[in-house]
Every structure is written in C-alpha cells, then in structure tokens.
Protein backbone atom coordinates (compact mmCIF):
# COMPACT_ATOMS: atom_id res chain seq x y z
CA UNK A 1 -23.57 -7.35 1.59
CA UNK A 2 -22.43 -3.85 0.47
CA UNK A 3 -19.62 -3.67 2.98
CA UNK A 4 -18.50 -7.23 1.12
CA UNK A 5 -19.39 -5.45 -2.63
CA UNK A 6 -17.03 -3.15 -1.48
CA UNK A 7 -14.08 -4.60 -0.23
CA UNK A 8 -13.89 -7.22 -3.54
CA UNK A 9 -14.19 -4.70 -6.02
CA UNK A 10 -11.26 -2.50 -4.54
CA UNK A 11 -8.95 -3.07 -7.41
CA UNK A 12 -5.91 -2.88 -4.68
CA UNK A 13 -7.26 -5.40 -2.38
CA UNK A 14 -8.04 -8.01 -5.83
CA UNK A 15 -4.29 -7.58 -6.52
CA UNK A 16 -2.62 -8.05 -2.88
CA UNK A 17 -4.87 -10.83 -2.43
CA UNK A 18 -3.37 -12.53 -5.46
CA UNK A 19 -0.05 -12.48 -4.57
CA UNK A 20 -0.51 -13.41 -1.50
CA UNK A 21 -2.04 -16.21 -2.37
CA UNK A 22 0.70 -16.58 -4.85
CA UNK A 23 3.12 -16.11 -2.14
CA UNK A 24 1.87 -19.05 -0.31
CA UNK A 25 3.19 -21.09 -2.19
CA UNK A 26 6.91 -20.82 -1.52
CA UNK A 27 6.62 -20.11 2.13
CA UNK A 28 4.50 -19.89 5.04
CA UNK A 29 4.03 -16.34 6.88
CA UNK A 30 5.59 -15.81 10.28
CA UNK A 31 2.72 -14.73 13.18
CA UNK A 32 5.89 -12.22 14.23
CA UNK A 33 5.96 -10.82 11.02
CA UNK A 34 2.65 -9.17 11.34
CA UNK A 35 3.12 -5.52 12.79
CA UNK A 36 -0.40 -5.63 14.98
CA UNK A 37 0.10 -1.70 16.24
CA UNK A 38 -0.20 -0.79 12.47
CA UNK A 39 -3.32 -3.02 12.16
CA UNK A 40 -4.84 -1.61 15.87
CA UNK A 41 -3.65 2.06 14.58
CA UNK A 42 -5.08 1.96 11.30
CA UNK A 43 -8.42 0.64 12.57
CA UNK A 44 -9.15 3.42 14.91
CA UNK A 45 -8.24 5.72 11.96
CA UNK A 46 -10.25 4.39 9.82
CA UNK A 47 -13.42 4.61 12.43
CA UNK A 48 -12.16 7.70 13.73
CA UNK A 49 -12.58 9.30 10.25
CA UNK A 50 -15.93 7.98 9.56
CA UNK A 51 -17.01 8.99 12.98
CA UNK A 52 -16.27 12.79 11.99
CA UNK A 53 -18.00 12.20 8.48
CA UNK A 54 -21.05 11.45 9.69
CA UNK A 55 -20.94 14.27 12.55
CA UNK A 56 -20.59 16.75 8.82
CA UNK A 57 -17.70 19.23 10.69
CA UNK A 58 -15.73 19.38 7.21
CA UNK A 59 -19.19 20.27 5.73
CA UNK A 60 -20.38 23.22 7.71
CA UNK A 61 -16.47 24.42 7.85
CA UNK A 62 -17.10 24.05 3.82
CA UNK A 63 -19.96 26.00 3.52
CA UNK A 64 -18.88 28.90 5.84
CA UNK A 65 -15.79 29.54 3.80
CA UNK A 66 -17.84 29.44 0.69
CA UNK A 67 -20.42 32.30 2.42
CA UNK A 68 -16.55 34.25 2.72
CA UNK A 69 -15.20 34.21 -0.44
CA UNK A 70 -15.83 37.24 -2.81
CA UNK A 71 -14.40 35.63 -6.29
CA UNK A 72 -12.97 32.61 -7.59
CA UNK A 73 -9.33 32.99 -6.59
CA UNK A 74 -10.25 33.51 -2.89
CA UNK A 75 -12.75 30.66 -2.97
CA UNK A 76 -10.37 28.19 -4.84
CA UNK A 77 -7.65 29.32 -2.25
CA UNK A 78 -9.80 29.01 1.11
CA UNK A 79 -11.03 25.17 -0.62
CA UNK A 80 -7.27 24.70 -1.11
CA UNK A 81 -6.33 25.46 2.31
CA UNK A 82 -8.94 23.35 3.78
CA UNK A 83 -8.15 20.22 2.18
CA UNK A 84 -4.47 20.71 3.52
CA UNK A 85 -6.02 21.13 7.22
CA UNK A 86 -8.60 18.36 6.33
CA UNK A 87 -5.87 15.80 5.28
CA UNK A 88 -3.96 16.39 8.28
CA UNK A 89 -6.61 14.99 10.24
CA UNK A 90 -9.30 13.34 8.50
CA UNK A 91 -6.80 11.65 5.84
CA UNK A 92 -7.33 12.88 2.11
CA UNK A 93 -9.95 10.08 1.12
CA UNK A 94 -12.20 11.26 2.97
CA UNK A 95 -11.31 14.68 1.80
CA UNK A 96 -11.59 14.35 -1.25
CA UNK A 97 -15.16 12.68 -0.99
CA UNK A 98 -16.30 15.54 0.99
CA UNK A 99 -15.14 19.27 -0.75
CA UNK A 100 -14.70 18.27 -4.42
CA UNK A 101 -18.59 17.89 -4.73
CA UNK A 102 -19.20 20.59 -2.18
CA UNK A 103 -17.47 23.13 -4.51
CA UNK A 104 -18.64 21.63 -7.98
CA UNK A 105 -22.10 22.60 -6.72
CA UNK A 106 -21.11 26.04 -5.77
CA UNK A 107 -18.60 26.36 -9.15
CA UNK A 108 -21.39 24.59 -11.00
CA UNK A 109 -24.46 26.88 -9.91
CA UNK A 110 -22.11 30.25 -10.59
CA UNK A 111 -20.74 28.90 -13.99
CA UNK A 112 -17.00 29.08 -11.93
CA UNK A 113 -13.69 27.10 -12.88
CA UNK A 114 -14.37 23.33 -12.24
CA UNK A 115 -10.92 21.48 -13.25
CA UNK A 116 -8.08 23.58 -11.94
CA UNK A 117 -10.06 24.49 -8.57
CA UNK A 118 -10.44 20.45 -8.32
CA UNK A 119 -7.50 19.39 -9.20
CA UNK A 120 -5.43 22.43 -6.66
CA UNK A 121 -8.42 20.42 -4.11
CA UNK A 122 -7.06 17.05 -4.62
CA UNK A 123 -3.39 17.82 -4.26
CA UNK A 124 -4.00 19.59 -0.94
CA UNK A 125 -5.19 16.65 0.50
CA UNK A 126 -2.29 14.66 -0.41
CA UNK A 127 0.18 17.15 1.37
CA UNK A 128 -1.99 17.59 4.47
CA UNK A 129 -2.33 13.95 4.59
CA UNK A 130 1.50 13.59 4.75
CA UNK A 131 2.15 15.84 7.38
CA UNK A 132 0.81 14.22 10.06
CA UNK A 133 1.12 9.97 11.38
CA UNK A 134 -2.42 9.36 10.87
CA UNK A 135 -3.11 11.65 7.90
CA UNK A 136 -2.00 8.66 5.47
CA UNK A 137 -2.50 5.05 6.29
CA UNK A 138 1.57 4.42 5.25
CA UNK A 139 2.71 7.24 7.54
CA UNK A 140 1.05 5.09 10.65
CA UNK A 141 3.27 1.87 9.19
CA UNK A 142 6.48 3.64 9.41
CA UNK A 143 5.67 5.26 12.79
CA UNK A 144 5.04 2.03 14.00
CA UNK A 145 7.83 0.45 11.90
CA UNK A 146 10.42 2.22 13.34
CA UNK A 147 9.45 3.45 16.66
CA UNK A 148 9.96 6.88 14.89
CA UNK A 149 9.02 9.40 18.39
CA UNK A 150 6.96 12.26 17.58
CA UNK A 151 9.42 15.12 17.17
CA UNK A 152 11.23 13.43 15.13
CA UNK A 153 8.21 12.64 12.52
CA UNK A 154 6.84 15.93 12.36
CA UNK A 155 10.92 17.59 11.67
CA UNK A 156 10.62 15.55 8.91
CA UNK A 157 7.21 16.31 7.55
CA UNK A 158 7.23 20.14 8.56
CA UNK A 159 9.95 21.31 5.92
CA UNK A 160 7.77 18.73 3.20
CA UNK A 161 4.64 20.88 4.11
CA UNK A 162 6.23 24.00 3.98
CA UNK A 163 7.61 23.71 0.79
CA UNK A 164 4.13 21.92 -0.56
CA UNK A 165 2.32 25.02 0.59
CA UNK A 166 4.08 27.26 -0.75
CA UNK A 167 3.91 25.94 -4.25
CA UNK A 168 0.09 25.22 -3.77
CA UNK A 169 -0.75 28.53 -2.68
CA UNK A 170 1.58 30.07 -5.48
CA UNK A 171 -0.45 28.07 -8.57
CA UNK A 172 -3.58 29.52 -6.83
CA UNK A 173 -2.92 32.69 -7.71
CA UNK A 174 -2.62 32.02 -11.59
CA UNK A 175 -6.60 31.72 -11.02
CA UNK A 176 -8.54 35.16 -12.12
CA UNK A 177 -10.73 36.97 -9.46
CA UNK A 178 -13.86 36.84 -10.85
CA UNK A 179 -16.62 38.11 -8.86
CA UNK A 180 -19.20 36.00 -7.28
CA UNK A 181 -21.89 36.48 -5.40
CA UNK A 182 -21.97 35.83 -1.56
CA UNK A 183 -23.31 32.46 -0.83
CA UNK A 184 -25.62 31.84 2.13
CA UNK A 185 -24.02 29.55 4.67
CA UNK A 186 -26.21 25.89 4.52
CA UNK A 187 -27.78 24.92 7.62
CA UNK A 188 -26.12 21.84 9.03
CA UNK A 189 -27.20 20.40 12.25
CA UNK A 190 -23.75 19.57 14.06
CA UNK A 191 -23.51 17.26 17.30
CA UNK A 192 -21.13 19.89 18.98
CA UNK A 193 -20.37 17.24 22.17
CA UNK A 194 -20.58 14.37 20.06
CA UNK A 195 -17.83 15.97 18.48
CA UNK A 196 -16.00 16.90 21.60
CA UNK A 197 -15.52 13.80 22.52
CA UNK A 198 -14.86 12.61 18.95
CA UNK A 199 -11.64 15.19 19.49
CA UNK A 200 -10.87 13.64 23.02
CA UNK A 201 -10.49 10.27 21.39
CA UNK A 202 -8.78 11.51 19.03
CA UNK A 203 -6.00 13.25 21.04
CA UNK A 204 -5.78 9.57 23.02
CA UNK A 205 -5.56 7.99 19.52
CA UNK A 206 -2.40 10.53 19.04
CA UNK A 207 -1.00 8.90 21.82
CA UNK A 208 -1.33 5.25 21.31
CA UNK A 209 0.27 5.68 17.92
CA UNK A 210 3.55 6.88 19.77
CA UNK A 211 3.18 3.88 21.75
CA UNK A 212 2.38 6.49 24.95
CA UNK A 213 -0.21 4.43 25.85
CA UNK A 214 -0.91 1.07 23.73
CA UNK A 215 -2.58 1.53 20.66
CA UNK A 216 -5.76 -1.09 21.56
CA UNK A 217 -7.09 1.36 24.19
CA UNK A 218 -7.59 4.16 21.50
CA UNK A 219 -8.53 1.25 19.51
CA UNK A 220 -11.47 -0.12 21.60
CA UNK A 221 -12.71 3.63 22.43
CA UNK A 222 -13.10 4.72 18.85
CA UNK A 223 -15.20 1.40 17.89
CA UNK A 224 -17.33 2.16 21.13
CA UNK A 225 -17.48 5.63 20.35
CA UNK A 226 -19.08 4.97 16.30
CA UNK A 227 -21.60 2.21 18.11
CA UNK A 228 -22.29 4.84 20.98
CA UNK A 229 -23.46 7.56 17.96
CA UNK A 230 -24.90 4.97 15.17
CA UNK A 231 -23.34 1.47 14.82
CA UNK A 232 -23.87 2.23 11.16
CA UNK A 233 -21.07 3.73 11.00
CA UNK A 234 -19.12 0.74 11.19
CA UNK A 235 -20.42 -0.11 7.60
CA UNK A 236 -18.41 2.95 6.35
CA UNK A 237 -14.90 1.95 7.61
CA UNK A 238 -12.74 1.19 4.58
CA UNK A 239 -12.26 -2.86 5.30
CA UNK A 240 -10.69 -2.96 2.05
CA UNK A 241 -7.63 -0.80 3.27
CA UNK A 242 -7.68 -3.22 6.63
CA UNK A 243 -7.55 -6.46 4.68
CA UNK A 244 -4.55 -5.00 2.03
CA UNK A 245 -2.43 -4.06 4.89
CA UNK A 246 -2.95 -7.68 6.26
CA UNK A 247 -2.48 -9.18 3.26
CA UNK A 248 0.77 -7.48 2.70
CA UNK A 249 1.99 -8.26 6.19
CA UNK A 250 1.67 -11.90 5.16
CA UNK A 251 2.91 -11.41 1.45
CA UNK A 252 6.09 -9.95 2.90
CA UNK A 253 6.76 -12.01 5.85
CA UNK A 254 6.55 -14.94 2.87
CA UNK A 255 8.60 -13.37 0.64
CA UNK A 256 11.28 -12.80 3.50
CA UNK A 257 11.66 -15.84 3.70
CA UNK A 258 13.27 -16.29 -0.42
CA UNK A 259 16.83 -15.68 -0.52
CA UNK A 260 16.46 -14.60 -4.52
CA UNK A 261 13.84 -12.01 -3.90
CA UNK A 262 15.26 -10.55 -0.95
CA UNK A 263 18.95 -9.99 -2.74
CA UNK A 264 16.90 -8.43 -5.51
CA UNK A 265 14.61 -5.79 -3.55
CA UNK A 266 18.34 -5.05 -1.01
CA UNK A 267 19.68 -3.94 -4.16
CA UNK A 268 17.21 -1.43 -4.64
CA UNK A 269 16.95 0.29 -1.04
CA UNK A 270 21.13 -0.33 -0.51
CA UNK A 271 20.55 3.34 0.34
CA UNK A 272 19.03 6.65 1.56
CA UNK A 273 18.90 7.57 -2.06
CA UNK A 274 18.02 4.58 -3.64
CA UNK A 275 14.89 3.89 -0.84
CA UNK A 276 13.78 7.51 -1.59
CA UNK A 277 13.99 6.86 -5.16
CA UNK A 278 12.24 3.68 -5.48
CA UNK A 279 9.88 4.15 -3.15
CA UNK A 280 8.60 7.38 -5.56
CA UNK A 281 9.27 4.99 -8.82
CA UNK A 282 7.13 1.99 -7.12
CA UNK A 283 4.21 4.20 -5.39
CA UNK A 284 3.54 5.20 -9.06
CA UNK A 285 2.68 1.46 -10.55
CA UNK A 286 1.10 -0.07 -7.18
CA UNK A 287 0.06 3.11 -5.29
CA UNK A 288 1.89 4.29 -2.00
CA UNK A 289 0.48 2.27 0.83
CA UNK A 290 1.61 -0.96 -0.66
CA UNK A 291 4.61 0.30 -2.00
CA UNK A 292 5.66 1.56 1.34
CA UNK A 293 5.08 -1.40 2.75
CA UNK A 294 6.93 -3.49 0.67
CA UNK A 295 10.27 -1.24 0.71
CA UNK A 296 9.99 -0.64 4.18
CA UNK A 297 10.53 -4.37 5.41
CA UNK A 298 14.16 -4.06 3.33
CA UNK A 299 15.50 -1.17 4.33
CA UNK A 300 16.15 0.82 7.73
CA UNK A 301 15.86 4.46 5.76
CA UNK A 302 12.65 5.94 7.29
CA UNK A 303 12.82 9.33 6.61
CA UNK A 304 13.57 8.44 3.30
CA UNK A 305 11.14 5.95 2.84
CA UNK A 306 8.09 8.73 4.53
CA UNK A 307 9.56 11.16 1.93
CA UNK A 308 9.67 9.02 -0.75
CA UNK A 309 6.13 7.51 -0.29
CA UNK A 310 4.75 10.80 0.45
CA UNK A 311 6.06 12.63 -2.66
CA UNK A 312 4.93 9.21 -4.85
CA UNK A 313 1.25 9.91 -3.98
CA UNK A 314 1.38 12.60 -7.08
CA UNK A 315 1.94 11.37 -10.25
CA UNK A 316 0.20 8.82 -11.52
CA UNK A 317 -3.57 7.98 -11.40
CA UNK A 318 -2.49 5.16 -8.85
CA UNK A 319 0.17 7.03 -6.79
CA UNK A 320 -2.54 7.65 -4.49
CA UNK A 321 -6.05 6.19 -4.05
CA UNK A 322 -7.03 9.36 -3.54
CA UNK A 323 -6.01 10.64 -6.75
CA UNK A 324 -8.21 7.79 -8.66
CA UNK A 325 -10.96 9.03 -5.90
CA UNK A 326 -10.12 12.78 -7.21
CA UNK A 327 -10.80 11.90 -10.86
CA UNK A 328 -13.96 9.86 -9.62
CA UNK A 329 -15.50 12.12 -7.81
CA UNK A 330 -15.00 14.96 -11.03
CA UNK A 331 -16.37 13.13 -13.34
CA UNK A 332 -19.52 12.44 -11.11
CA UNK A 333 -20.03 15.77 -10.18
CA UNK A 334 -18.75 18.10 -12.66
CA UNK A 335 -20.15 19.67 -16.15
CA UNK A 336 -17.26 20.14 -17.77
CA UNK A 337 -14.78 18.32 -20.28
CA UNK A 338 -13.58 14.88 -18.37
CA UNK A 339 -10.79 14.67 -21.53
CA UNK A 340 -9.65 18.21 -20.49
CA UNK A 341 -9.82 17.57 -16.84
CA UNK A 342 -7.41 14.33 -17.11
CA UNK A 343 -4.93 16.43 -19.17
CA UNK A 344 -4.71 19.23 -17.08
CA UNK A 345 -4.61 16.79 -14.38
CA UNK A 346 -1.86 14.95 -15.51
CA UNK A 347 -0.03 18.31 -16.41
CA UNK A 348 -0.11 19.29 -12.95
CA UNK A 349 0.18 15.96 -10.79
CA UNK A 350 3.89 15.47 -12.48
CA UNK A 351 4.73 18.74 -11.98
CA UNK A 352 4.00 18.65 -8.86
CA UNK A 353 5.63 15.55 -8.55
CA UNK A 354 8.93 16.25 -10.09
CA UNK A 355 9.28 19.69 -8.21
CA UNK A 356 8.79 17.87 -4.57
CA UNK A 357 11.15 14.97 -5.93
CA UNK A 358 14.11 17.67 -6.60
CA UNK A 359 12.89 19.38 -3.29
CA UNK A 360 13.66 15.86 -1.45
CA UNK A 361 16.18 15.00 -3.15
CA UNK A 362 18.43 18.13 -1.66
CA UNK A 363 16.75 17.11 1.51
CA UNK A 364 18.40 13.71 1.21
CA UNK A 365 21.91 15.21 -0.01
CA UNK A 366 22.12 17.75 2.13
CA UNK A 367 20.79 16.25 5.18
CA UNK A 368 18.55 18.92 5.86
C-alpha cells in the first residue's frame, strides 16, 4: 500500500500520466517505440542503489570523514566531495537522502553552518550524478538512445566534471574555519561481502548498459541479489521513476505519430545549439528526466542533449528531483531559517547554472 502511496503522489508521475492519457487520444503507441534496455537498465539501477542503502556504505564513509575534519571548511569540503563520488555511483537521490541529514546532525549538535554546507551538498550530487551512465536516470536513456560506447560518454562528461569541481571546491573555500571538535566515528555494522558482491554486480551492470553483455542479465542478478539480502528492499525501488519513463515512452511514440507537433518540437532541436539550449530551458519547467526524453526522440545531438540535460538539473526547484529532495530534506532536518535557505538556494543554483551553461556553450562552439 505504501509502495502504491508513493508512486501516485509523485507529482512527476501525476503529470506524465495525464498526458499520456491525453495523448491517447490522437494516436496509438508503437510496441517499437518503447526503448526496453532503458527500462531493463534503469531497473537494476534503481535496485542496485537501494541494495547499497540498506548495506549503510555511504553512512559509515559519512561518519569517518566527519571523525577527520578539524573545522567547518574542511568538513563542508570532505561532505562536498563525497556527494560528487556518491552521485557517480549511487545517483544523487539517494545522496541527497543520505548526507544532508547526516551533517545537519553533526552542524546542528556543534551550532555549525546549516544552509550553505547543504546547499554546496546538494549540488555535488548533481555533478557526480552526471558524470557517469548510471549516475542519472536520463544519462542511461541517451546511452541507450544512441548506442553512445563508453569512451565516448565519459570524454564528454570528464571536461563537465572538471570544470564543476573546480567551481564547487572554489565556493567552499568562502566558508570560515571554525574549529570543531573531533567527532567519534558511529558504529555501523557493514555486510563487507554482501557488499562485495553488491560491487561485482555492479561492475556486470556497467557492462550491460554498453550493451557488452545484454542488459536483462545484470537486470535479473540485481533483483536476485536485493531478495537474496531482504526482499524488502524491493519496496524501496523508486516505481514512480519506472512508470514515468514508461509513460513517456508511450506519450512520445503517440505524439510521433502528429505531423503538427513533430514540425513544432524539429524546430526547436534543428541544432547542436538549439538541443543544448532547450533541453536546459525545458529541464527547468518539467525537470530533466522527462525533458530529456522528450527532446531526445527529435533530435540526433547527444552530446548536446547529455550536456544540456545535465547542466538543466540546477536551476530551478524542478530542474532536478533531487533539488526538490534537497530543499525537503532541509527543511526536515535543519534549525535554521527555511526563507533564508530558499534564497540562498536560489542565489546559488542559477549561478551555478548560468556559469556551466556559458562553460557548455564554448564546449558546443568550439567543439571541444
């Protein structure tokens, strides 16, 4: 019943499943249409990353920076750096979820700096998330979209994260080092070979989304793997995120299918620059997994459109759903002003935003 509460109160599942029922009306969606290896792919991410939630390996790594920072720059900079290496491989949801309320409790019980520590927290997930296929849900869709191989992905995410960094670990240093005391390192119980082979699947996951081996095997192992360690699990997984994707396959495959609307949405990706460039614009009013989706079945830009989609998850509250998890999460856990945390947030989210879209922009001119 919860897993059900869930999935209809997702406010971007309510509004795909709209249209597409909307959609329905004019035309009928094509079986071909649907792009299965995103659906298998996406699925074992989605287990995969609850698997290594429950097995707590982002919390201990958590807590033993916390025991090795000395003040409130080098604590807000080791968080920082953690959600980047946390998005890449755990996505930035679940990210998010985990180290914003792990350091509110720490910044809470020493009276440290709650909103720009949280907000630097959030926006590392989103730019370790984009580095890698499976880091964000829309990265997997073009992978699998355009047979893009693996050295060609990661040539095109490596200068985004490099640049990202940079700038993160820059506005980090604007923080003061305060002194605080040294924190004792919780004691978490961690299933070290449960987590082992966790990894193993993992790396065989890696492959199936390169189409090295087919994407059901990793598929089937990760399922068998979360009902081999607790089938509960498999109330975690984020069916909400599933059903949008399919919903979208069939919204688009319909929509395909109207001369009018498909002149209209051509016009808008005719090019490199105009796919980067609306894919930023639309991520920003419908969020970037939908938007990529939608842009990517008109146009044949990919690095473009992985730029574009990327870059789009800052911004707005909706760029990313792990931005509206960011604010969520703050206002559970946190003490301080939740007026004063959405302005700062804002302040920095568009910066952040209009420095990368510059950044990509050359990228795009230049060819770089």
């Amino acid at each position: 019943m919860t897993v059900l509460k869930n999935i209809f109160k997702d406010r971007i599942f309510q509004i795909s499943l709209v249209i597409t029922i909307i959609s329905l009306f004019f035309a009928r969606p094509r079986i071909s249409d649907i792009n299965f290896h995103t659906l298998y792919s996406v699925t074992a991410m989605l287990c995969l990353i609850q698997i290594y939630a429950y097995l707590h390996v982002l919390d201990i790594l958590a807590y033993k920076l916390t025991s090795l920072a000395d003040n409130t720059r080098k604590l807000t900079l080791l968080f920082t750096l953690l959600s980047v290496l946390s998005g890449m491989f755990l996505g930035n949801d679940i990210t998010v979820l985990t180290l914003i309320p792990l350091y509110l409790n720490v910044a809470k019980k020493y009276q440290l700096p709650q909103i720009y520590p949280t907000t630097l927290i959030g926006m590392g997930a989103n730019i370790g998330a984009a580095f890698t296929p499976w880091g964000n849900p829309h990265n997997i869709f073009i992978v699998s979209n355009y047979n893009v191989p693996a050295n060609v992905f990661f040539a095109w995410s490596t200068p985004y994260l490099i640049v990202s960094l940079v700038i993160l670990i820059a506005t980090c240093f604007f923080l003061p080092k305060d002194h605080i005391p040294v924190n004792q390192t919780e004691n978490i119980h961690v299933n070290w070979r449960m987590t082992i082979l966790t990894t193993a699947v993992f790396i065989f996951f890696f492959f199936g989304v390169f189409s090295i081996v087919p994407i059901y095997y990793p598929m089937i192992a990760a399922l068998l793997l979360a009902l081999l360690i607790n089938p509960r699990i498999y109330l975690k997984i984020d069916y909400a995120l599933l059903l949008t994707f399919t919903l979208f396959f069939i919204f688009i495959s319909d929509i395909q299918q109207i001369p009018l609307i498909v002149g209209l949405i051509h016009m808008t990706v005719y090019s490199e620059g105009s796919t980067y460039l609306t894919s930023i614009i639309s991520s920003q009013f419908i969020s970037n997994v939908p938007s990529t989706i939608l842009v990517g079945k008109f146009t044949n830009f990919a690095k473009a459109l992985l730029l574009g989609s990327n870059i789009g998850g800052f911004g707005s509250v909706v760029g990313s759903m792990a931005n509206m998890l960011v604010l969520k999460t703050f206002n559970q856990h946190s003490s301080a002003s939740k007026r004063k945390f959405f302005k700062h947030w804002t302040i920095l989210q568009f910066s952040g935003l209009i420095i990368l879209t510059i950044v990509g922009w050359l990228r795009i001119y230049f060819n770089i």
